[in-house]
PDB file of N, CA and C in Angstrom:
ATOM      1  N   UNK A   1     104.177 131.436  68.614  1.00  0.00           N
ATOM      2  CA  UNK A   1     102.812 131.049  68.912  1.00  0.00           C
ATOM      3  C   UNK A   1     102.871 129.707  69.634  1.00  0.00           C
ATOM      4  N   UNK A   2     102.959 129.771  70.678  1.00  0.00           N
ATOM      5  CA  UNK A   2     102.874 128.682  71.972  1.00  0.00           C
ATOM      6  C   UNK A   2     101.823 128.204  72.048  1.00  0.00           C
ATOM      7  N   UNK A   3     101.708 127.596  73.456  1.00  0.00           N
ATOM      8  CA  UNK A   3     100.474 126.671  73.859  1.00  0.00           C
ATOM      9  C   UNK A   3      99.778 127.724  74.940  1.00  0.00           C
ATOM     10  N   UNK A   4     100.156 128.555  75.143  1.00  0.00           N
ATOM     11  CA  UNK A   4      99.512 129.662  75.710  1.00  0.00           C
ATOM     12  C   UNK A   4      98.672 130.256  74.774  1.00  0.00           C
ATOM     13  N   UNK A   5      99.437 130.810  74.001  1.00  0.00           N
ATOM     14  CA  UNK A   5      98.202 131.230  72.707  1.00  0.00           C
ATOM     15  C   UNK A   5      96.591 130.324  72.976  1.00  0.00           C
ATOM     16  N   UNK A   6      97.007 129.408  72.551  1.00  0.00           N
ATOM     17  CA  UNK A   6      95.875 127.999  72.082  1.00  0.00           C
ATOM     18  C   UNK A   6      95.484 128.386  73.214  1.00  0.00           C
ATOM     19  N   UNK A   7      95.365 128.530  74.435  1.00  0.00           N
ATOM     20  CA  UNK A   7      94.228 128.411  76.043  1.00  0.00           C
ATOM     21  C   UNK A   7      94.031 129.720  75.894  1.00  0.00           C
ATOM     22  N   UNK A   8      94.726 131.094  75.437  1.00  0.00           N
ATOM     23  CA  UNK A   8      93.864 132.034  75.399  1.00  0.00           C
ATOM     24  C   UNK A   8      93.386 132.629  74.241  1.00  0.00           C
ATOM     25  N   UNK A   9      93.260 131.866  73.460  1.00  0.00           N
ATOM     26  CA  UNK A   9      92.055 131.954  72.269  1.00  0.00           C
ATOM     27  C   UNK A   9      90.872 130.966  73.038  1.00  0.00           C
ATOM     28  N   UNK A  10      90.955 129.493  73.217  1.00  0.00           N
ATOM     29  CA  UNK A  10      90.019 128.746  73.882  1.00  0.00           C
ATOM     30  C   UNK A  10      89.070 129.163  74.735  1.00  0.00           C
ATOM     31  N   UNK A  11      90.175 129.860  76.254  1.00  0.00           N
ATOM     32  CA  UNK A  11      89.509 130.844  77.125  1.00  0.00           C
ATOM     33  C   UNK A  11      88.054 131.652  76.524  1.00  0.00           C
ATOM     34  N   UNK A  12      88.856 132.658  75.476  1.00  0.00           N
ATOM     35  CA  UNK A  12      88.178 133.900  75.081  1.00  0.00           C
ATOM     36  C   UNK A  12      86.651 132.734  74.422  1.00  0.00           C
ATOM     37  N   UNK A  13      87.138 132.286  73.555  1.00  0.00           N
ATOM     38  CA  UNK A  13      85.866 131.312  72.561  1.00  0.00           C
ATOM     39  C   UNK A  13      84.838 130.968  74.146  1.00  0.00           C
ATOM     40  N   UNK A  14      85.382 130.430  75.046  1.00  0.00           N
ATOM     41  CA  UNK A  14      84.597 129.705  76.341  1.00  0.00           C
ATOM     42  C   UNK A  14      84.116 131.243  76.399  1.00  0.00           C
ATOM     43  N   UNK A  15      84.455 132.030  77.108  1.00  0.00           N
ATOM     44  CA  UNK A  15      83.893 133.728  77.654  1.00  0.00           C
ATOM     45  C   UNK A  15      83.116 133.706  76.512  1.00  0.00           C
ATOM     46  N   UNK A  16      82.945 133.907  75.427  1.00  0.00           N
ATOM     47  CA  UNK A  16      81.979 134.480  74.332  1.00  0.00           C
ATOM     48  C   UNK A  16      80.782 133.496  74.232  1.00  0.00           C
ATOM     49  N   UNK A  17      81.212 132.358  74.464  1.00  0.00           N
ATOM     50  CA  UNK A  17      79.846 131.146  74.381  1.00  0.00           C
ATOM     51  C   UNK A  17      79.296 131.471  76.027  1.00  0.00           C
ATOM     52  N   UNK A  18      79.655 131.882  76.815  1.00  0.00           N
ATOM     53  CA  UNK A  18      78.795 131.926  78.045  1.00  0.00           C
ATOM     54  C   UNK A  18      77.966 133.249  77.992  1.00  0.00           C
ATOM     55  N   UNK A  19      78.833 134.433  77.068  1.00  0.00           N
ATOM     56  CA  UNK A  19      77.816 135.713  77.290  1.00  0.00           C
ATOM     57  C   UNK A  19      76.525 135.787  76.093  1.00  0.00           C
ATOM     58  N   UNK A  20      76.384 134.492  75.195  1.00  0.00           N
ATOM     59  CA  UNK A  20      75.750 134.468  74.201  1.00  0.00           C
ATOM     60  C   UNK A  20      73.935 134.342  75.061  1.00  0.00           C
ATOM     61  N   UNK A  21      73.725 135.423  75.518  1.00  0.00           N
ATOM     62  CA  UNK A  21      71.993 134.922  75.834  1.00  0.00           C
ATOM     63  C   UNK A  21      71.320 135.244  74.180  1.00  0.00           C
ATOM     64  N   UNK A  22      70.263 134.342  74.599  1.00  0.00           N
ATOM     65  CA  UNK A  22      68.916 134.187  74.015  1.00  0.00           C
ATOM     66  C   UNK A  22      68.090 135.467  73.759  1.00  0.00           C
ATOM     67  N   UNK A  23      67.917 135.917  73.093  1.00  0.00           N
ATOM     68  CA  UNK A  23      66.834 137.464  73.008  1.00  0.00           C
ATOM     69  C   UNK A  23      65.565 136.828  73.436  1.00  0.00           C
ATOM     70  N   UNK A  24      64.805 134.939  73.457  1.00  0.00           N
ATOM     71  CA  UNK A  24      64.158 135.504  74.132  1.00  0.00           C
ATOM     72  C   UNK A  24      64.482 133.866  75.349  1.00  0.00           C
ATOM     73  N   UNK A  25      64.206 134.091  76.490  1.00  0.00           N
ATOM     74  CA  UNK A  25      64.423 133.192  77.854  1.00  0.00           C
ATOM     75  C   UNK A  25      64.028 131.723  77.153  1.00  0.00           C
ATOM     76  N   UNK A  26      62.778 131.735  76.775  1.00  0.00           N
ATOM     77  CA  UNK A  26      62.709 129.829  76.429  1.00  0.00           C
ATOM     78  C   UNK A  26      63.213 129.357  75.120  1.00  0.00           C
ATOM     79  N   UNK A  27      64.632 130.187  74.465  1.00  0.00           N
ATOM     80  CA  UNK A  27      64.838 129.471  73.422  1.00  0.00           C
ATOM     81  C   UNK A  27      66.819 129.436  74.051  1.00  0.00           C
ATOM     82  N   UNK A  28      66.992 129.795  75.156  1.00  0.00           N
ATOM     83  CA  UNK A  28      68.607 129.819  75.677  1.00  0.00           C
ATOM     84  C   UNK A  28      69.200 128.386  75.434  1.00  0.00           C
ATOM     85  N   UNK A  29      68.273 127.430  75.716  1.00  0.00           N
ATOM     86  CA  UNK A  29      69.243 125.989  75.525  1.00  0.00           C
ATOM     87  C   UNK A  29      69.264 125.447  73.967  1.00  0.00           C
ATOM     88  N   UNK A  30      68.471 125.965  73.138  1.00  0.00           N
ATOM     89  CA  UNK A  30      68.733 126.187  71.960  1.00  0.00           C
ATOM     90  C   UNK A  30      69.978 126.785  71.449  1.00  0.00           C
ATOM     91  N   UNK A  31      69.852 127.806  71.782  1.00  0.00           N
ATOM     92  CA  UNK A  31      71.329 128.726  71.193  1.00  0.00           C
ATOM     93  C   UNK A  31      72.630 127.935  71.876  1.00  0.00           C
ATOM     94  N   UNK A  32      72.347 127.787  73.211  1.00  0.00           N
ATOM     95  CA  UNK A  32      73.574 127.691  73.987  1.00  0.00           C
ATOM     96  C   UNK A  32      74.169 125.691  72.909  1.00  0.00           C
ATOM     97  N   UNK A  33      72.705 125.449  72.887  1.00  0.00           N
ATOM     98  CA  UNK A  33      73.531 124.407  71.991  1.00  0.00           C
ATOM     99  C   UNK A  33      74.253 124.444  70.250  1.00  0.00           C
ATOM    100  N   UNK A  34      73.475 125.092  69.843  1.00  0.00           N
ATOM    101  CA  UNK A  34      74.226 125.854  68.540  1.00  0.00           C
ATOM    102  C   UNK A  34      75.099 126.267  68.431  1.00  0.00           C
ATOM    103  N   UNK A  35      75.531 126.990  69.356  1.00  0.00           N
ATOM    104  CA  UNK A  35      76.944 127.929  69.389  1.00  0.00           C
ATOM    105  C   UNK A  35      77.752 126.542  70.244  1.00  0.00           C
ATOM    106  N   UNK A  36      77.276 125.839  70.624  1.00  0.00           N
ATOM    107  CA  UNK A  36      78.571 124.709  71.484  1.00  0.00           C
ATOM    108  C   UNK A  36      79.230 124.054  69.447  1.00  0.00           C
ATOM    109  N   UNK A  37      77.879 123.554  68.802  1.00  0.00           N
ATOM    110  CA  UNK A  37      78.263 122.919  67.593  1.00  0.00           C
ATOM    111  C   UNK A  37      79.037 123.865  66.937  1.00  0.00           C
ATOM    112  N   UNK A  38      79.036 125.552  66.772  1.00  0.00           N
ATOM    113  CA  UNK A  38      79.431 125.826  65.994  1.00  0.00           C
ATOM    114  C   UNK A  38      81.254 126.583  66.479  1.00  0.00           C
ATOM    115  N   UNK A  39      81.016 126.467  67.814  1.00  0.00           N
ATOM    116  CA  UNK A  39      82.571 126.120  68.791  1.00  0.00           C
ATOM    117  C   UNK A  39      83.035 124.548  67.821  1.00  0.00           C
ATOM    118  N   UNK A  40      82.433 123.418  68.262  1.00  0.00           N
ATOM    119  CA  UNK A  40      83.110 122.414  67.459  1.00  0.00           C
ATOM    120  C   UNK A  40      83.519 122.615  66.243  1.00  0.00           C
ATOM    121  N   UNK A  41      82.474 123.380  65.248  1.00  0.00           N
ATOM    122  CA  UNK A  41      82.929 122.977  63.553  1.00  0.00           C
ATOM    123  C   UNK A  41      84.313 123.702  63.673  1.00  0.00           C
ATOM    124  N   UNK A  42      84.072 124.867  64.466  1.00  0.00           N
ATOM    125  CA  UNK A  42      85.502 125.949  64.240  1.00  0.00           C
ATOM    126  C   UNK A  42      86.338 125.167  64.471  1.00  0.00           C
ATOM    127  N   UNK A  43      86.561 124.735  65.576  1.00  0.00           N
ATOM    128  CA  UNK A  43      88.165 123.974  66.013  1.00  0.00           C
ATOM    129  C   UNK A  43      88.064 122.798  64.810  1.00  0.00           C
ATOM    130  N   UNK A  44      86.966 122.154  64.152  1.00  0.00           N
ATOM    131  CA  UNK A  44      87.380 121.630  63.454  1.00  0.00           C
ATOM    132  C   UNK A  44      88.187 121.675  62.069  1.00  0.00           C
ATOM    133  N   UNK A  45      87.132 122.870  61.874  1.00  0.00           N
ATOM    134  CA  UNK A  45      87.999 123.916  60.591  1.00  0.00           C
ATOM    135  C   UNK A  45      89.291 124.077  60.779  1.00  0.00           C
ATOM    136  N   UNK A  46      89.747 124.614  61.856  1.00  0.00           N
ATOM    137  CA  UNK A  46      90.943 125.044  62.489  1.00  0.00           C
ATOM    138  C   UNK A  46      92.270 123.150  61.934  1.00  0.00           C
ATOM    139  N   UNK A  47      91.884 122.843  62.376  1.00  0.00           N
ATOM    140  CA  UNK A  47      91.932 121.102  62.429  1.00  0.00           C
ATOM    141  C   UNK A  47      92.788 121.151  60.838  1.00  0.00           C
ATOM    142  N   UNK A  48      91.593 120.920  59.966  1.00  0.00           N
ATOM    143  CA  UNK A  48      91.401 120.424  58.601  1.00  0.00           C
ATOM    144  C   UNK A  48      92.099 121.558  57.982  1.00  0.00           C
ATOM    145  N   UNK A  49      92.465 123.016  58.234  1.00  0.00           N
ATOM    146  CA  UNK A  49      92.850 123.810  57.834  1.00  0.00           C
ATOM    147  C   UNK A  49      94.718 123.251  57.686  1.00  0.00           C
ATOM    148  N   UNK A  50      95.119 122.885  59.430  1.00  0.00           N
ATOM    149  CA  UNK A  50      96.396 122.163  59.476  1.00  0.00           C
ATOM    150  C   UNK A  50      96.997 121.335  58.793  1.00  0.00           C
ATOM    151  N   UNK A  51      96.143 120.064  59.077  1.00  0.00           N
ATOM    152  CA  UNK A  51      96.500 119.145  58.348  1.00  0.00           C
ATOM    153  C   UNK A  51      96.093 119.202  56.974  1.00  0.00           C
ATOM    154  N   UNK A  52      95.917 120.274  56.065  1.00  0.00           N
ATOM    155  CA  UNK A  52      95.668 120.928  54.778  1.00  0.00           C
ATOM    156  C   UNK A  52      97.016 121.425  54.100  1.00  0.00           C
ATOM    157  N   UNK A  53      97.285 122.099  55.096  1.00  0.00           N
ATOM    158  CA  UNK A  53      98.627 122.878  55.143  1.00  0.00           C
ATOM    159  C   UNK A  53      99.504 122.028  55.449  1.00  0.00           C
ATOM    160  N   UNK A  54      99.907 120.741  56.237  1.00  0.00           N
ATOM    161  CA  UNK A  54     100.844 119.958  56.031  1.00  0.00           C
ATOM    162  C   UNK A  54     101.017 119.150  55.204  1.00  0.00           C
ATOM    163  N   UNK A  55      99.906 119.068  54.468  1.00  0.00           N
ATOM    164  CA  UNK A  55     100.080 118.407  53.315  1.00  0.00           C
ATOM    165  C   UNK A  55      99.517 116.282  53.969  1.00  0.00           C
ATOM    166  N   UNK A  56      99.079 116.418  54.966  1.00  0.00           N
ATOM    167  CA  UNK A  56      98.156 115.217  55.779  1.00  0.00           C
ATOM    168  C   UNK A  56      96.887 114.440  55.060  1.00  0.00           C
ATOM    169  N   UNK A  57      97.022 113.824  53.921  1.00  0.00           N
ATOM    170  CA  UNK A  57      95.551 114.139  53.295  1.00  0.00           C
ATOM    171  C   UNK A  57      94.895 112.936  54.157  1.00  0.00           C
ATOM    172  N   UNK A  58      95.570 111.871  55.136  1.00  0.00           N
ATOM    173  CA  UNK A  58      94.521 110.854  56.093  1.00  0.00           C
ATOM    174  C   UNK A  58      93.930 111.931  57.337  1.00  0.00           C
ATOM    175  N   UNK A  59      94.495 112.818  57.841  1.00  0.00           N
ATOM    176  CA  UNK A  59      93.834 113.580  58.752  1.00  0.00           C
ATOM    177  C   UNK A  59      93.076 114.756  58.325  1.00  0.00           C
ATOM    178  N   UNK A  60      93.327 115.328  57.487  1.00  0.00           N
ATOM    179  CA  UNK A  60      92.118 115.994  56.222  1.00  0.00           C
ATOM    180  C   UNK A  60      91.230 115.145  56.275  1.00  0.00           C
ATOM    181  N   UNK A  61      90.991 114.116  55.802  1.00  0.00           N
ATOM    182  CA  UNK A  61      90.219 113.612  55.280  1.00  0.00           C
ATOM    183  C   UNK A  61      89.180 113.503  56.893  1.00  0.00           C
ATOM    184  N   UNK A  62      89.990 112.990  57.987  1.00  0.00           N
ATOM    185  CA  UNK A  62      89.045 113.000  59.051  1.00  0.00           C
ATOM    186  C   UNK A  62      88.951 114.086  59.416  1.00  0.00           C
ATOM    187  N   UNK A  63      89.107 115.322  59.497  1.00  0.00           N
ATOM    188  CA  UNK A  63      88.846 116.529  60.341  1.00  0.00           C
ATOM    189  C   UNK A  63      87.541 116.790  58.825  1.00  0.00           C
ATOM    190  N   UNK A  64      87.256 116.841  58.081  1.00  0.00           N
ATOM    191  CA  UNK A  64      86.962 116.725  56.828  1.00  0.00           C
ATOM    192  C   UNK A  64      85.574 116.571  57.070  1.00  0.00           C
ATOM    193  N   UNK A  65      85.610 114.728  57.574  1.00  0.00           N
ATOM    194  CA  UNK A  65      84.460 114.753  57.950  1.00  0.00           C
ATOM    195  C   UNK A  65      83.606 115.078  58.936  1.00  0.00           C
ATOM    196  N   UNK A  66      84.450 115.588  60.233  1.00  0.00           N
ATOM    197  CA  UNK A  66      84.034 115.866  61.178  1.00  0.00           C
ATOM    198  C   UNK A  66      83.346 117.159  61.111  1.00  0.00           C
ATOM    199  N   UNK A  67      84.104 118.262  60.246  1.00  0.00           N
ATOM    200  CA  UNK A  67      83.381 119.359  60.061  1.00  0.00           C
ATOM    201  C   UNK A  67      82.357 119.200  59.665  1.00  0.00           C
ATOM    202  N   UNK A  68      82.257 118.401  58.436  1.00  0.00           N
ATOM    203  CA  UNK A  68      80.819 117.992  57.967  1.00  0.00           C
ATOM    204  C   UNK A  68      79.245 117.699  58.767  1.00  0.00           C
ATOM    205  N   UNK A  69      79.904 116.610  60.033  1.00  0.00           N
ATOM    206  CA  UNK A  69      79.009 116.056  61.376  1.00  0.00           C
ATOM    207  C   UNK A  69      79.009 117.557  62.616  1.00  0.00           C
ATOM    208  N   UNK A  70      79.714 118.157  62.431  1.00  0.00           N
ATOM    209  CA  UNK A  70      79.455 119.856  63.469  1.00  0.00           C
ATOM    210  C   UNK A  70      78.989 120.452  62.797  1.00  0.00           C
ATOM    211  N   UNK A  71      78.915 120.716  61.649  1.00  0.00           N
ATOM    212  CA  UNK A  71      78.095 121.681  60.861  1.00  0.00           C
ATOM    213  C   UNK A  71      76.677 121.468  60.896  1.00  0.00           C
ATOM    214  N   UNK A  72      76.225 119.924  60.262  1.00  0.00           N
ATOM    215  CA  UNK A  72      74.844 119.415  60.239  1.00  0.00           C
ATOM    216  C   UNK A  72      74.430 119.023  61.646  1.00  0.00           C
ATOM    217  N   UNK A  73      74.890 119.354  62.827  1.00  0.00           N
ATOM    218  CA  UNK A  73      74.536 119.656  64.130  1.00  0.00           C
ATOM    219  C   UNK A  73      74.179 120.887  64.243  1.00  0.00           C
ATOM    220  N   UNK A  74      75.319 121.871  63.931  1.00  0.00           N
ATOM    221  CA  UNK A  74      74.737 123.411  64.272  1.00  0.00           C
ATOM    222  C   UNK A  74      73.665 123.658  63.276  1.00  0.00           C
ATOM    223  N   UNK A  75      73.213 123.493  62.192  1.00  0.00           N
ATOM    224  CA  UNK A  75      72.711 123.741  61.450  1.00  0.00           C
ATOM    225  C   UNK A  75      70.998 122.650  61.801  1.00  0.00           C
ATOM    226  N   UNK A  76      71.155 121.470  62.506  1.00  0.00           N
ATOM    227  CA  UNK A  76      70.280 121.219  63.489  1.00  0.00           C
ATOM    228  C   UNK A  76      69.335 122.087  64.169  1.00  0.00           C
ATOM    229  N   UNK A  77      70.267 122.567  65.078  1.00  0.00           N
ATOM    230  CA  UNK A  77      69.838 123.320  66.252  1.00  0.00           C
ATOM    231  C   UNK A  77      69.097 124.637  65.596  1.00  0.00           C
ATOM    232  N   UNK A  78      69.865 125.292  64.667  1.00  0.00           N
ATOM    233  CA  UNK A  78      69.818 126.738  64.491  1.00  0.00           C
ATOM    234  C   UNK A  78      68.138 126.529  63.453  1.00  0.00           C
ATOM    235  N   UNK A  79      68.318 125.018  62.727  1.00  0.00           N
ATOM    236  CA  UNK A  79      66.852 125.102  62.120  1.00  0.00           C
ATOM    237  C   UNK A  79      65.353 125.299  63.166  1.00  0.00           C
ATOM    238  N   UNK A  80      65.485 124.830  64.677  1.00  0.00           N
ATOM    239  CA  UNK A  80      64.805 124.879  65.257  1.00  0.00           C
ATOM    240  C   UNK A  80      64.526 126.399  66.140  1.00  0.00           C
ATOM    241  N   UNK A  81      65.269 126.968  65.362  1.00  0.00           N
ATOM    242  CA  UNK A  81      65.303 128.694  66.333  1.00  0.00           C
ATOM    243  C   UNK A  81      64.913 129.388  65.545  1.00  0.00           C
ATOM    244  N   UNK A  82      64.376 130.877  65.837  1.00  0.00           N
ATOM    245  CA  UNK A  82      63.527 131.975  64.964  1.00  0.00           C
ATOM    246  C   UNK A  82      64.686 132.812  64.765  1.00  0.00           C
ATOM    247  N   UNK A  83      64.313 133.221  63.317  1.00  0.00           N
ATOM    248  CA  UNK A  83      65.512 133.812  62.953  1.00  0.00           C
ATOM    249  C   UNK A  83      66.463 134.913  63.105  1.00  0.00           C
ATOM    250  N   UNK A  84      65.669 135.781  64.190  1.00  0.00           N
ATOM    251  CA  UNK A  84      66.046 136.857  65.063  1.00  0.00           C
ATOM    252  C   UNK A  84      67.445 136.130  65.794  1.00  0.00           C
ATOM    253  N   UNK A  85      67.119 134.906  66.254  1.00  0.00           N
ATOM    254  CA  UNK A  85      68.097 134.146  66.977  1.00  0.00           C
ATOM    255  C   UNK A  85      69.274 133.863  66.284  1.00  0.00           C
ATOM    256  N   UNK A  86      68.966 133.478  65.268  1.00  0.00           N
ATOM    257  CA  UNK A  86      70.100 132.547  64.253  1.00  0.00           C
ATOM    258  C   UNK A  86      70.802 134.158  64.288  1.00  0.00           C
ATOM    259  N   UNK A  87      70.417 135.059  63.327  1.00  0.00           N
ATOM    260  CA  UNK A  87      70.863 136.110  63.198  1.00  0.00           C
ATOM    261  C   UNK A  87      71.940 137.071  64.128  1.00  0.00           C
ATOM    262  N   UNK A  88      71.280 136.436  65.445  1.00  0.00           N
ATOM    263  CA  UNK A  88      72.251 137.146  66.671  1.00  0.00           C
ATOM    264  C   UNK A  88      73.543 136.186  66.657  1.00  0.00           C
ATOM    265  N   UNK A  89      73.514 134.848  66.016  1.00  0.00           N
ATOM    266  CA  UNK A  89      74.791 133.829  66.682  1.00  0.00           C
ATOM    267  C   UNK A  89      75.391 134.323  65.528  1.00  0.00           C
ATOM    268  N   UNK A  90      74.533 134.516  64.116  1.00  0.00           N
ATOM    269  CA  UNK A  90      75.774 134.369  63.262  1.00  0.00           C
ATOM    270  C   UNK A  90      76.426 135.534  62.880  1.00  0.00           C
ATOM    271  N   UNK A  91      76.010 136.861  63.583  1.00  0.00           N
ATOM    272  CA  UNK A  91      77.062 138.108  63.996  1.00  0.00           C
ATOM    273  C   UNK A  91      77.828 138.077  65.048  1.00  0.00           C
ATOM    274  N   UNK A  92      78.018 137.257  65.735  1.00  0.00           N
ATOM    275  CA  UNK A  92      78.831 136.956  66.774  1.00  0.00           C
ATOM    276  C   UNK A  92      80.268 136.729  66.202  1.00  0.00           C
ATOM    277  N   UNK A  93      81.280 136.579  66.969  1.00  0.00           N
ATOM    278  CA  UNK A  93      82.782 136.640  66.160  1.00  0.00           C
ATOM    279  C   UNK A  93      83.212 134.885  65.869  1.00  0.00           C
ATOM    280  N   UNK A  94      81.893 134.116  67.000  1.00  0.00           N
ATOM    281  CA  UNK A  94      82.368 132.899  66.747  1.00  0.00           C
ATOM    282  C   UNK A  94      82.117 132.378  64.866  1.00  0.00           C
ATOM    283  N   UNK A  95      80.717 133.033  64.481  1.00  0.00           N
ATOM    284  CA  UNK A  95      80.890 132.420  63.229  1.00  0.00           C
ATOM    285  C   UNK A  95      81.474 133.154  62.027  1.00  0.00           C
TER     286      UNK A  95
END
């Protein structure tokens, strides 16, 4: 598992956040920002998951909190959307 891997998982995550429309037209920069936060928490998870597993507890501790600050962003955004919406991001493969 190379550094190729890592750009084509990234890639694919980028392709899936661009085909994410809005069910309805004036709520797209809504979603499109939700799903950017909930792109962040992942890689952050991803993050905190590592340095979990290496046994890192100073970079745990920051990926830690960072998930914490992407989460209460996506969870921002997604409070301001109808729930038809939320519902479509959070069957998506990103969450």
């Amino acid at each position: 598992m190379g550094i190729e891997y890592f750009y084509s998982i990234r890639s694919s995550i980028t392709l899936n956040f661009k085909q994410m429309i809005a069910l309805n037209k004036k709520h797209q920069a809504r979603v499109n920002k939700a799903v950017y936060w909930l792109i962040q928490h992942n890689e952050a998870d991803r993050q905190r998951n590592i340095a979990d597993s290496a046994g890192n507890e100073k970079n745990y501790k920051a990926w830690d909190k960072k998930c914490q600050k992407t989460f209460d962003k996506y969870e921002e955004y997604t409070s301001e959307l109808p729930a038809r919406e939320v519902k479509q991001i959070e069957k998506s493969e990103l969450y």
